[in-house]
Protein backbone atom coordinates (compact mmCIF):
# COMPACT_ATOMS: atom_id res chain seq x y z
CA UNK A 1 4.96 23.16 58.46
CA UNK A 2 5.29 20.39 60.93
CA UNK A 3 3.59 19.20 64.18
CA UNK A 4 5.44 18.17 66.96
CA UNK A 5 4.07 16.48 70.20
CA UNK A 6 5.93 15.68 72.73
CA UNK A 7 4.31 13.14 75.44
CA UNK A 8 4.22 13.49 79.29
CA UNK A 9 8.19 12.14 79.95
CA UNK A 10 9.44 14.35 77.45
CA UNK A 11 7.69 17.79 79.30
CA UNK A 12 7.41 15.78 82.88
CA UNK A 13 10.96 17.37 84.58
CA UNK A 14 12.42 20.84 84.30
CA UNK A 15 15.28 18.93 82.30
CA UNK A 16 13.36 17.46 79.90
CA UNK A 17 11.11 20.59 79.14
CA UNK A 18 14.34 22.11 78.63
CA UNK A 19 15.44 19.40 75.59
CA UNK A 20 12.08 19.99 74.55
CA UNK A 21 12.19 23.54 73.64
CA UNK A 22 15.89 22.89 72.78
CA UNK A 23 14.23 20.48 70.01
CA UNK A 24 11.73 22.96 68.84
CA UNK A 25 14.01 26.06 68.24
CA UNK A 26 16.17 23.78 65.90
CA UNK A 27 12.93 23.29 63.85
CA UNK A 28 12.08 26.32 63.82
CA UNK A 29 15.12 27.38 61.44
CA UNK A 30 13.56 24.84 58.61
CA UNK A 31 9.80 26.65 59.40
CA UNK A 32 6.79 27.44 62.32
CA UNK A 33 5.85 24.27 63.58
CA UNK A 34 3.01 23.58 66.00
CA UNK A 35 3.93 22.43 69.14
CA UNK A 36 1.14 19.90 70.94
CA UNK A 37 1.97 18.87 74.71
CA UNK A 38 1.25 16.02 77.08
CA UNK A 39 0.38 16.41 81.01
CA UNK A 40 3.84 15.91 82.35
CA UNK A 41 4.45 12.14 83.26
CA UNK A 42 2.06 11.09 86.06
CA UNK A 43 -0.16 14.26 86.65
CA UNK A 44 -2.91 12.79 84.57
CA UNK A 45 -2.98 9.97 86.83
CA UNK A 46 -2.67 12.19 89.69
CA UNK A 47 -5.97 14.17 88.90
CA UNK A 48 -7.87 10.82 88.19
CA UNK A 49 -7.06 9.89 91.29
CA UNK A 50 -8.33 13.50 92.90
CA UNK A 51 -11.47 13.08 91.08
CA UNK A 52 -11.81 9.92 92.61
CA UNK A 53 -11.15 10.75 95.88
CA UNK A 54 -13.37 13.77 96.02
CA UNK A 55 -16.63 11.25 94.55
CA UNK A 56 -15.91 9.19 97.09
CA UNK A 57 -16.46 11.93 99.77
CA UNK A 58 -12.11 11.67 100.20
CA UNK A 59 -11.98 15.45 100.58
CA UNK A 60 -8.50 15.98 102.50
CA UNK A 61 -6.68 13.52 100.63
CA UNK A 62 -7.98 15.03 97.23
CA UNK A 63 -6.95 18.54 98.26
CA UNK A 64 -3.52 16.96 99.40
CA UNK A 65 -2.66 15.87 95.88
CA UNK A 66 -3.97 19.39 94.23
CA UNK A 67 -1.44 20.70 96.58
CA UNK A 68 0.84 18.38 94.70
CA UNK A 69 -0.27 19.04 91.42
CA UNK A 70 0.42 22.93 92.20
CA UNK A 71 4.10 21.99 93.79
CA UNK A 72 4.94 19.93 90.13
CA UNK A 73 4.68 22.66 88.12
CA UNK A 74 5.57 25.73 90.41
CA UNK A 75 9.06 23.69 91.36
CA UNK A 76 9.07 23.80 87.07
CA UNK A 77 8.48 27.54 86.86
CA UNK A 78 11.39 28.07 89.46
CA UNK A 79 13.92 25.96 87.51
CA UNK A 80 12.96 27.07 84.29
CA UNK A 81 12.07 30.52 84.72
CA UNK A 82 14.84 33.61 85.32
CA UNK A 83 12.77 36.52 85.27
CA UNK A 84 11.07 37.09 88.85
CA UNK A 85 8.38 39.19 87.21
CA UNK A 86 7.51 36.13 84.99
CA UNK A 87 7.36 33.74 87.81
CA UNK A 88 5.28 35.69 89.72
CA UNK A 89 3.04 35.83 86.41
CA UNK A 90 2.97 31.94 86.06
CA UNK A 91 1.97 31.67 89.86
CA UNK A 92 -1.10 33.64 89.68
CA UNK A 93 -1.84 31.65 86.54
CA UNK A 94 -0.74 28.57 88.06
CA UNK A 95 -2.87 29.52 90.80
CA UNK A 96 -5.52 30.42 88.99
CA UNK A 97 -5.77 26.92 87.85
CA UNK A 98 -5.41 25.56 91.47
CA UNK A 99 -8.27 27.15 92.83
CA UNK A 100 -10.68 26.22 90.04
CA UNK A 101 -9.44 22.73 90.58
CA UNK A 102 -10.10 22.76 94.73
CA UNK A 103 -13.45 24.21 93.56
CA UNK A 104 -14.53 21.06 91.78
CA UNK A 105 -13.03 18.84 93.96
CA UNK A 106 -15.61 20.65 96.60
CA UNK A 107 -18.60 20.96 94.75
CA UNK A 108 -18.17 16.99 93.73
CA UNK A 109 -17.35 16.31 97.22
CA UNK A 110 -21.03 17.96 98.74
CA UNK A 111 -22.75 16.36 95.38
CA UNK A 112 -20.98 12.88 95.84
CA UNK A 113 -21.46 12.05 92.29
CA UNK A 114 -18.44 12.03 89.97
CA UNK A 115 -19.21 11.99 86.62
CA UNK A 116 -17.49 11.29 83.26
CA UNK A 117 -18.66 15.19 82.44
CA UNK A 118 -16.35 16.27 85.15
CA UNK A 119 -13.84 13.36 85.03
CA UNK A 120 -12.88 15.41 81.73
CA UNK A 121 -12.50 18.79 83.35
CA UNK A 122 -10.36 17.00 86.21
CA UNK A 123 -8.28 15.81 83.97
CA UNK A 124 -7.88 19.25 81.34
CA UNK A 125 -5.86 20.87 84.09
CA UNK A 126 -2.87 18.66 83.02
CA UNK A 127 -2.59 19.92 79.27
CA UNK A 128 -3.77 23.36 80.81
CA UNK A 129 -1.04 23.25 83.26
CA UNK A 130 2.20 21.90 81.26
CA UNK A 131 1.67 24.51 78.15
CA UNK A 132 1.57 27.24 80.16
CA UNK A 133 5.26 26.90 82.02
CA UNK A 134 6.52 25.54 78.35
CA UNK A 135 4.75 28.39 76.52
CA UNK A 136 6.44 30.93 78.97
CA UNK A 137 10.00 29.49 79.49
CA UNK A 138 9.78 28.79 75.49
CA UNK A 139 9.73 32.66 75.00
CA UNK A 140 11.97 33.95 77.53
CA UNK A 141 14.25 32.35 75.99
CA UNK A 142 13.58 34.14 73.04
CA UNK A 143 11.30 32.36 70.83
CA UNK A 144 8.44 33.86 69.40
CA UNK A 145 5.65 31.71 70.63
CA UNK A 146 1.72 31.98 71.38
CA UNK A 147 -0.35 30.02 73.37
CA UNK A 148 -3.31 28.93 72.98
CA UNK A 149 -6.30 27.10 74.30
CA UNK A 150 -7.05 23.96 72.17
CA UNK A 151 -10.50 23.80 72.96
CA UNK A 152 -11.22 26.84 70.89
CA UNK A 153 -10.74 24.68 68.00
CA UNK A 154 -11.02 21.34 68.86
CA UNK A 155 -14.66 21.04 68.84
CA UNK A 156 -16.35 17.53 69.46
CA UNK A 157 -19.60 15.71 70.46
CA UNK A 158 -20.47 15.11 73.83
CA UNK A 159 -19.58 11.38 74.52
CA UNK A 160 -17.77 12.59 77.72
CA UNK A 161 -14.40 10.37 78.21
CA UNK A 162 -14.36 9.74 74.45
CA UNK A 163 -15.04 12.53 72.58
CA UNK A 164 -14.87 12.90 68.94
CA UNK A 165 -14.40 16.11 67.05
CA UNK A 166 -16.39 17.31 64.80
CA UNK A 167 -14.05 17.51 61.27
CA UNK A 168 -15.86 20.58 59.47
CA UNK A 169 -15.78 22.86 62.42
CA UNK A 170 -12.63 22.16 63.49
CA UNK A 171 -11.19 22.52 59.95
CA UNK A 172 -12.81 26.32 59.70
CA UNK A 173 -11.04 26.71 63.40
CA UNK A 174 -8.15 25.68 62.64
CA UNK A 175 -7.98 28.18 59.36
CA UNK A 176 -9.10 31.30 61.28
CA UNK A 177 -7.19 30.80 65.41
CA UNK A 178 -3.59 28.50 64.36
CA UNK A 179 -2.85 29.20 60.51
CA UNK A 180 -2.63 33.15 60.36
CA UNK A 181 -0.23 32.96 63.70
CA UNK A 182 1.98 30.15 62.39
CA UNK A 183 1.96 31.91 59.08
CA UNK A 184 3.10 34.81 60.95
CA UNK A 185 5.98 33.51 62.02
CA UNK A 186 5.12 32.62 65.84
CA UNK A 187 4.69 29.08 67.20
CA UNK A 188 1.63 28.12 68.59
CA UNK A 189 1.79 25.95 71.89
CA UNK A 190 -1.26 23.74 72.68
CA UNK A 191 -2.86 21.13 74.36
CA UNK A 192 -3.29 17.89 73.23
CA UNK A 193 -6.30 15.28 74.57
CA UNK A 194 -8.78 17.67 75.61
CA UNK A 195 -11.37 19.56 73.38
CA UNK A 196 -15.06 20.98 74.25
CA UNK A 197 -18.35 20.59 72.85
CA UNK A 198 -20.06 23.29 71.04
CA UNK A 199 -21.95 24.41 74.15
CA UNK A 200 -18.20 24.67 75.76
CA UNK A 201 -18.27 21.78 78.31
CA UNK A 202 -14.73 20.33 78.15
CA UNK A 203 -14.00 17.04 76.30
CA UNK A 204 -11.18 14.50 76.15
CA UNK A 205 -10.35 12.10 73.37
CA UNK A 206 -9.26 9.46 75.89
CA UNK A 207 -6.01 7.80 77.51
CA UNK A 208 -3.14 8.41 74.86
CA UNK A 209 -5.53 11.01 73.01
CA UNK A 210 -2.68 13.60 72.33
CA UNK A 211 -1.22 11.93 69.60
CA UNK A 212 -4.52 11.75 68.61
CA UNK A 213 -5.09 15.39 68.62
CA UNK A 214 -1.80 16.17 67.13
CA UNK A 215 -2.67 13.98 63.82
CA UNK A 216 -5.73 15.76 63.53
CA UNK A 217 -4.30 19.08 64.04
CA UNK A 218 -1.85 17.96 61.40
CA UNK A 219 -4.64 17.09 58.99
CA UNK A 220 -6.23 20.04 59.72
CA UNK A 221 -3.70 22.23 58.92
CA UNK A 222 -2.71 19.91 55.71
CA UNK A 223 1.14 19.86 57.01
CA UNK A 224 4.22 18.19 55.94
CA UNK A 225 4.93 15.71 58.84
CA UNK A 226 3.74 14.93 62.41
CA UNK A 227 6.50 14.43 64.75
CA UNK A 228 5.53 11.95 68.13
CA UNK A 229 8.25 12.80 70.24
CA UNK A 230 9.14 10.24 72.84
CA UNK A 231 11.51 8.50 74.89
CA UNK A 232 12.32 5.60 72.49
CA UNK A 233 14.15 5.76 69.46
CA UNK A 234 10.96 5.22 67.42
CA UNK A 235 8.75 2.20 67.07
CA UNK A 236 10.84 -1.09 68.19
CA UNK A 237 11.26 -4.63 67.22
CA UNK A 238 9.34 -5.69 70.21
CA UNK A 239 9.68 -4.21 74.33
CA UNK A 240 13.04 -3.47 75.27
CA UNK A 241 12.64 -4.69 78.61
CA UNK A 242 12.36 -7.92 77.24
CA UNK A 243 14.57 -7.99 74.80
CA UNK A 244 17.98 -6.17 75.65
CA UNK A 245 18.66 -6.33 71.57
CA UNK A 246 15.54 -5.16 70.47
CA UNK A 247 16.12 -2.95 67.51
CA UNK A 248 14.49 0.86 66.13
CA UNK A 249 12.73 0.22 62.64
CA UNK A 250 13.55 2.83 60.49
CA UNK A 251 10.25 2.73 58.07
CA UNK A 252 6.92 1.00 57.78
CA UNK A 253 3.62 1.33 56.12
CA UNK A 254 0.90 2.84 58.17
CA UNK A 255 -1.14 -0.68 58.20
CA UNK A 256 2.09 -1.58 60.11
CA UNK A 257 2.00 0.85 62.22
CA UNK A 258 -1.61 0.32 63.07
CA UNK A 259 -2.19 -2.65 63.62
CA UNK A 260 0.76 -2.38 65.89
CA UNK A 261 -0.99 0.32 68.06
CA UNK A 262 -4.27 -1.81 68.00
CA UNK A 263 -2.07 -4.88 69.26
CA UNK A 264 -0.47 -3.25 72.40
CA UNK A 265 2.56 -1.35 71.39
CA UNK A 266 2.85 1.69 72.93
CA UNK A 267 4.07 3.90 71.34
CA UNK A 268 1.61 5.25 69.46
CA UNK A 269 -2.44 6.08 70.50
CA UNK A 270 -4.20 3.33 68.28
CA UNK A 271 -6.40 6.33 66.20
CA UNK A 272 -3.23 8.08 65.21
CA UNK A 273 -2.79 7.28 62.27
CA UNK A 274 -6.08 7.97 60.72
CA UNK A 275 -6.01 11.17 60.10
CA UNK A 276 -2.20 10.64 58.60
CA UNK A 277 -3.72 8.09 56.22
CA UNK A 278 -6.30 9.99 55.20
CA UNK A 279 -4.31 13.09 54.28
CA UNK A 280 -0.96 11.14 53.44
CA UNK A 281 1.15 12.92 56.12
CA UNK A 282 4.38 10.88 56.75
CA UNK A 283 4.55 10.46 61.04
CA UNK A 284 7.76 10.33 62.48
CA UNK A 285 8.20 9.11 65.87
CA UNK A 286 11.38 10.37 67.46
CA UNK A 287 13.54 10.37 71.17
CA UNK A 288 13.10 13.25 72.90
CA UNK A 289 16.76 12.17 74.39
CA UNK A 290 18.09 11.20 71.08
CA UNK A 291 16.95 13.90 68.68
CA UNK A 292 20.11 13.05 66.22
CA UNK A 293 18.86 9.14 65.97
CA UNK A 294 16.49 8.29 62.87
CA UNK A 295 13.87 7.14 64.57
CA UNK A 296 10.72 5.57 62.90
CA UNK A 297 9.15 6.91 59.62
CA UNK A 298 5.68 5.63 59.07
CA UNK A 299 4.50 6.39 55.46
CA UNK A 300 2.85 4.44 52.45
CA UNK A 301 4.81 6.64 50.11
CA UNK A 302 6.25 4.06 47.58
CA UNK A 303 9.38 6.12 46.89
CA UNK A 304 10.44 6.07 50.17
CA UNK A 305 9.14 2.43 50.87
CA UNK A 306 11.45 1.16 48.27
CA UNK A 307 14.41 3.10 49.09
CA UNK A 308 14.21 0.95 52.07
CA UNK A 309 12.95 -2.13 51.22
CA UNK A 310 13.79 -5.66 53.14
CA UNK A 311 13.43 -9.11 52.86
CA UNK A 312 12.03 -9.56 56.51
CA UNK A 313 8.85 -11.20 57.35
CA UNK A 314 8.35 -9.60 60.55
CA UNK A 315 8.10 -5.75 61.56
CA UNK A 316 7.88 -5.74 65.12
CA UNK A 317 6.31 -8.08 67.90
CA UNK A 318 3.69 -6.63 70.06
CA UNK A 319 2.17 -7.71 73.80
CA UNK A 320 -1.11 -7.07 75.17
CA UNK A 321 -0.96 -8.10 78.83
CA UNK A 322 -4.32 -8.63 81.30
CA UNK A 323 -6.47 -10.26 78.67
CA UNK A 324 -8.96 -13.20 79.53
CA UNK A 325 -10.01 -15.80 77.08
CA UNK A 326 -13.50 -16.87 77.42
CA UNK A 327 -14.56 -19.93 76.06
CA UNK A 328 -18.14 -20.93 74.95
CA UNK A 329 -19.14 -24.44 73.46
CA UNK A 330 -22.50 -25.22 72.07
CA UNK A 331 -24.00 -27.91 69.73
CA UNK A 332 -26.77 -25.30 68.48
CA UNK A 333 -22.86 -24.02 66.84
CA UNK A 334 -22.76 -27.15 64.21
CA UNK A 335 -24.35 -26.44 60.79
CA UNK A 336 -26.77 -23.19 61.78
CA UNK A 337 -27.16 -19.66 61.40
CA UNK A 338 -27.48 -16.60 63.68
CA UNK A 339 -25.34 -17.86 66.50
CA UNK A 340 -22.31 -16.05 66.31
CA UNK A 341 -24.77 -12.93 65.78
CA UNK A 342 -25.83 -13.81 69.24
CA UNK A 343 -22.99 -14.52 70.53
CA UNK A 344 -21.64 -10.94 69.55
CA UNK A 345 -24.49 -9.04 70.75
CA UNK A 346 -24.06 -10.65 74.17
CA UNK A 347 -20.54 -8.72 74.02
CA UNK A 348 -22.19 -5.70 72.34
CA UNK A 349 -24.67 -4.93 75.33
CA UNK A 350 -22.20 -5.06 77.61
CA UNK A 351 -19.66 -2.81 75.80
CA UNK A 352 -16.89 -5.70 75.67
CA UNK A 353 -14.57 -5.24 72.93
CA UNK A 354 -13.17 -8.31 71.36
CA UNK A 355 -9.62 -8.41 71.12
CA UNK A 356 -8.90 -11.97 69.28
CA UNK A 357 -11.09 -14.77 67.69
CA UNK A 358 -10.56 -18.08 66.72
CA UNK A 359 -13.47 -20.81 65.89
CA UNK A 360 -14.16 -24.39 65.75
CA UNK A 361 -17.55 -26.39 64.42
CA UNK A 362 -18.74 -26.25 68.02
CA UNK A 363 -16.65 -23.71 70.27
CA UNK A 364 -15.20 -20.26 69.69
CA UNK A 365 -12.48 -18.66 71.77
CA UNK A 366 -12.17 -14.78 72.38
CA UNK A 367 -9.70 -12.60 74.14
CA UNK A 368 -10.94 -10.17 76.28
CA UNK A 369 -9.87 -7.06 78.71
CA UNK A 370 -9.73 -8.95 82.28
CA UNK A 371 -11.09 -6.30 83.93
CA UNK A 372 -14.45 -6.28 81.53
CA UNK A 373 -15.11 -9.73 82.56
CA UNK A 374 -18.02 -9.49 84.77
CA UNK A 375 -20.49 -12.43 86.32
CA UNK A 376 -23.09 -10.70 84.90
CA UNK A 377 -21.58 -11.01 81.23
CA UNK A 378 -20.61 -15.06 82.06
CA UNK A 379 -24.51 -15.28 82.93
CA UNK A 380 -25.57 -14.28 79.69
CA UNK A 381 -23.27 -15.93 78.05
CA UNK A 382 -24.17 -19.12 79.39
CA UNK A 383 -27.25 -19.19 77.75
CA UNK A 384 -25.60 -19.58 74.57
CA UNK A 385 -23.71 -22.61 76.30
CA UNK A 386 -21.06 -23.62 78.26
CA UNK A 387 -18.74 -20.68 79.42
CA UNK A 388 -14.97 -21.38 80.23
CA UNK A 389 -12.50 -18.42 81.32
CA UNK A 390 -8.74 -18.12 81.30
CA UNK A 391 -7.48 -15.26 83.34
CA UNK A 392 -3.90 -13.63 83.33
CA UNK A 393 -3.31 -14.53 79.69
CA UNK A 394 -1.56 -11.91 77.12
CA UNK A 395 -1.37 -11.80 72.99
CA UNK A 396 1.79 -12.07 71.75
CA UNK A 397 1.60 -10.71 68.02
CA UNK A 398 4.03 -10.71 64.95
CA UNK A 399 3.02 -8.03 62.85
CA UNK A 400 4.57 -7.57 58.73
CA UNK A 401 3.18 -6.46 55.48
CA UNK A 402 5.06 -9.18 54.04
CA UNK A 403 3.83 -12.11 55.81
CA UNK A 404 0.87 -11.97 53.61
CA UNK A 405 2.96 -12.65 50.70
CA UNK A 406 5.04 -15.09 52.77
CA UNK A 407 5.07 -18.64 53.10
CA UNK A 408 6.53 -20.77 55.97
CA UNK A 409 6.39 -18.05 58.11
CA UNK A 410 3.65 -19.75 60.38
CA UNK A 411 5.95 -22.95 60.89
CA UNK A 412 8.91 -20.42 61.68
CA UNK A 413 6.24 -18.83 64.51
CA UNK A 414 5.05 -21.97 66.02
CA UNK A 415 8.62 -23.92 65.73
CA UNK A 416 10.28 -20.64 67.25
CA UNK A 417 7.45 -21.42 70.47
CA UNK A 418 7.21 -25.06 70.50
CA UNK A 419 8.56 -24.78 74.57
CA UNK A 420 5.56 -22.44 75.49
CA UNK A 421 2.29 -23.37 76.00
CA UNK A 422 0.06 -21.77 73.22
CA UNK A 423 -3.26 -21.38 74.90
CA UNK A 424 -5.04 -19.78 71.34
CA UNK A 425 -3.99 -18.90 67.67
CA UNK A 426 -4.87 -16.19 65.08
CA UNK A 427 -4.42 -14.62 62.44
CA UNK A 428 -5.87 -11.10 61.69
CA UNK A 429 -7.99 -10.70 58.40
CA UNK A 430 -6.15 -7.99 57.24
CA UNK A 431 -3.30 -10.95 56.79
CA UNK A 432 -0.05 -8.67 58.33
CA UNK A 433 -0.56 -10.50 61.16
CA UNK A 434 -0.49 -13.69 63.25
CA UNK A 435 -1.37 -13.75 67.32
CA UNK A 436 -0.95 -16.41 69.87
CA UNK A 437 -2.12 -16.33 73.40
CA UNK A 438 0.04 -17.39 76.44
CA UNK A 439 -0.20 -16.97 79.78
CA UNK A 440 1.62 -14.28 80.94
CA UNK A 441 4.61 -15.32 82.84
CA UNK A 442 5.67 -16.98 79.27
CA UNK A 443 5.47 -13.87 77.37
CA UNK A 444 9.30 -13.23 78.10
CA UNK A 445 10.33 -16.39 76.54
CA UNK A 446 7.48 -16.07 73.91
CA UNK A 447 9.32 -12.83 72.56
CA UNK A 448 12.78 -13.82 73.31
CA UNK A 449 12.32 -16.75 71.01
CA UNK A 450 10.27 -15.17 68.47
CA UNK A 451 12.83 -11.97 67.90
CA UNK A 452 15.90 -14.54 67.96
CA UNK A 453 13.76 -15.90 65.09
CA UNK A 454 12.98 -13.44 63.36
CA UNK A 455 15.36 -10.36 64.10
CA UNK A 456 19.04 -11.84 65.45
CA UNK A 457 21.94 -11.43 62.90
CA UNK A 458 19.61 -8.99 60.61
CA UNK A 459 21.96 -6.78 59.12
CA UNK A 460 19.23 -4.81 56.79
CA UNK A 461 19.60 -1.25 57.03
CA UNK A 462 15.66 -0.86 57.84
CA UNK A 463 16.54 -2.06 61.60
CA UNK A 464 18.51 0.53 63.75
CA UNK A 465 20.25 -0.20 67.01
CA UNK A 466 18.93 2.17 69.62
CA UNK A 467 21.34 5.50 70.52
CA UNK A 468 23.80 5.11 73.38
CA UNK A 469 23.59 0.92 72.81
């Protein structure tokens, strides 16, 4: 058995829920898969911005974009849906949905307080919304499909925004609600992102959280493969919109592929590959648009690494725009103890996640989120001693299991950039990769020069120009 998710472009138009399902009934002739869906493309958004509006007392423009919401998918239903009787069946439920949704935007208009609690249950009504017309145009089309409501079985604690499931329960779930209808013969159609606690408040798992889900769901189920299905031929040499030539990788390790995710590519939710690790579950991540092309295989299976072995130092090259560096030099730094504890904690109790380090005898550098830089978290850092910030920066990362084993490669990375202005470098301890820090109008000519480096003239079958180039 397989999962397959398919993200919020490739279920976001009547056209591409259409290649979707097109996709899954080819699958099903090699076995059941289960099928793990998005929001289409910009609803979650949408209903962020509804709960928003109705905390901030908005109420007319909040019910304006439910009204929205409702026109998305009942314009889907109409294009995808023949049989009157089952349109007028996805109305009411699409209605059904509708009015719970006006009746939170209400009751959190008269309370005024939004909460993370019910920022999650504005934002189920995407997953909610998008399996139900794909469920329903899936089988009258003449698939035998079920849907089902993921929050039956993904069951997680109550850290509202960023929920976490809870592995035992889910397992059992998993074993009595999705394996006896898959084994059946009937594909299940779910939700990915959202779950609910055991008192049955709903949950999410965060931005990106469906691949999330479907890796766990995957591990759960102990399948064959999980299938990301996207609109990019898999995992890339770096961003395509800044490099015309940038090329599909055909296979990497899953250190590869997460420290990737963890550096700013985005293709895959940074978590994903957990779970895969953990049970040894090869990930594929596939175009939508493209479903002949290869794609990326992420595995640490040494057969099929060495089938397609390289000589290339680099992977891929990743960006992670809107960072900040903040500086801080002190002399209490030089030959003591317990400072960089300090320092650290500073970041801790203001739930600032450190992105990139480097160090001297009396200064260390960080890279931050901009938008967690607060005056505040300057104040207390300035009593460790003298704070220094650097907004509008990005890290541009080359990430490889063999640079480890490589040398030369950092001269070939700072002689490739010698015309941009590094403003910090690094190299991550797991040693696959090596980060600098520019400021971000240079990132263009940072990855230009690093893939012309690195990737032009490659002819090594692990690189893959993308289809239709």
């Amino acid at each position: 058995m397989a999962v397959m998710k398919f993200g919020g472009t490739s279920v976001g138009t009547a056209s591409a829920m259409q290649q979707a399902i097109a996709i899954v009934a080819e699958k099903r002739k090699a076995g059941v898969p289960l099928v793990v869906l998005s929001a289409c493309s910009g609803i979650t958004n949408k209903l962020i911005q509804i709960a928003d509006a109705a905390g901030s007392g908005r109420l007319d423009e909040a019910l304006a974009k439910v009204a929205e919401v409702r026109k998305h998918h009942v314009d889907l239903v109409g294009e995808m849906v023949g049989d009157e009787a089952l349109r007028e069946e996805l109305a009411e439920k699409i209605d059904g949905y509708v009015s719970r949704l006006e009746m939170l935007v209400k009751g959190i208009e008269i309370v005024g307080e939004l909460t993370e609690r019910s920022k999650d249950t504005f934002c189920s009504f995407g997953e909610l919304l998008s399996t139900t017309v794909f469920a329903a145009a899936m089988a009258e089309q003449g698939q035998r499909c079920q849907w089902l409501d993921v929050r039956q079985v993904m069951i997680t604690d109550d850290n509202f925004g960023f929920a976490r499931p809870i592995d035992e329960v889910c397992e059992a779930k998993v074993a009595e609600l999705i394996r006896p209808v898959l084994e059946s013969g009937v594909i299940v159609v779910t939700q990915g992102y959202i779950g609910s606690t055991t008192a049955g408040k709903t949950t999410t798992l965060g931005r990106g959280g469906s691949d999330l889900s479907a890796a766990l769901l995957g591990a759960w189920l102990h399948d064959d493969s999980i299938e990301i299905w996207t609109d990019v031929d898999g995992v890339m040499t770096c961003d395509p919109r800044l490099v015309p030539d940038a090329r599909s990788i055909r296979i990497m390790t899953f250190s590869e592929a997460a420290e990737l995710a963890y550096l700013g590519a985005k293709v895959l939710h940074p978590d994903t590959i957990a779970p895969a690790v953990r049970k040894n579950i090869p990930v594929y991540v596939l175009n939508t648009w493209h479903p002949d092309s290869k794609g990326t295989l992420i595995t640490d299976d040494p057969a099929l690494l060495s089938g397609m072995s390289y000589e290339g130092l680099v992977k891929s090259i990743a960006v992670k725009k809107g960072q900040a560096i903040v500086n801080v030099r002190s002399n209490r730094m030089l030959g003591r103890h317990g400072f960089m504890n300090e320092l650290f904690g500073v970041f801790e109790r203001f739930g600032v996640s450190v992105e990139m380090i480097s160090t001297s005898e009396v200064s260390v550098s960080v890279t931050v989120d901009d938008t967690t830089v607060s005056e505040p978290l300057i104040q207390a850092l300035s009593a460790l001693g003298d704070v220094e910030l650097e907004h509008k920066v990005a890290t541009v990362s080359v990430v490889g299991d063999n640079l480890r084993m490589s040398r030369g490669v950092a001269g070939r990375i700072f002689g490739s950039l010698r015309n941009v202005n590094l403003r910090m470098i690094s190299q991550g301890a797991s040693e696959i990769n090596v980060g600098v820090v520019v400021e971000e109008h240079d990132v263009p000519s940072a990855v230009l020069a690093l893939h012309c480096e690195f990737f032009s003239g490659e002819q090594c079958g692990i690189f893959e120009k993308p289809a239709g180039s």
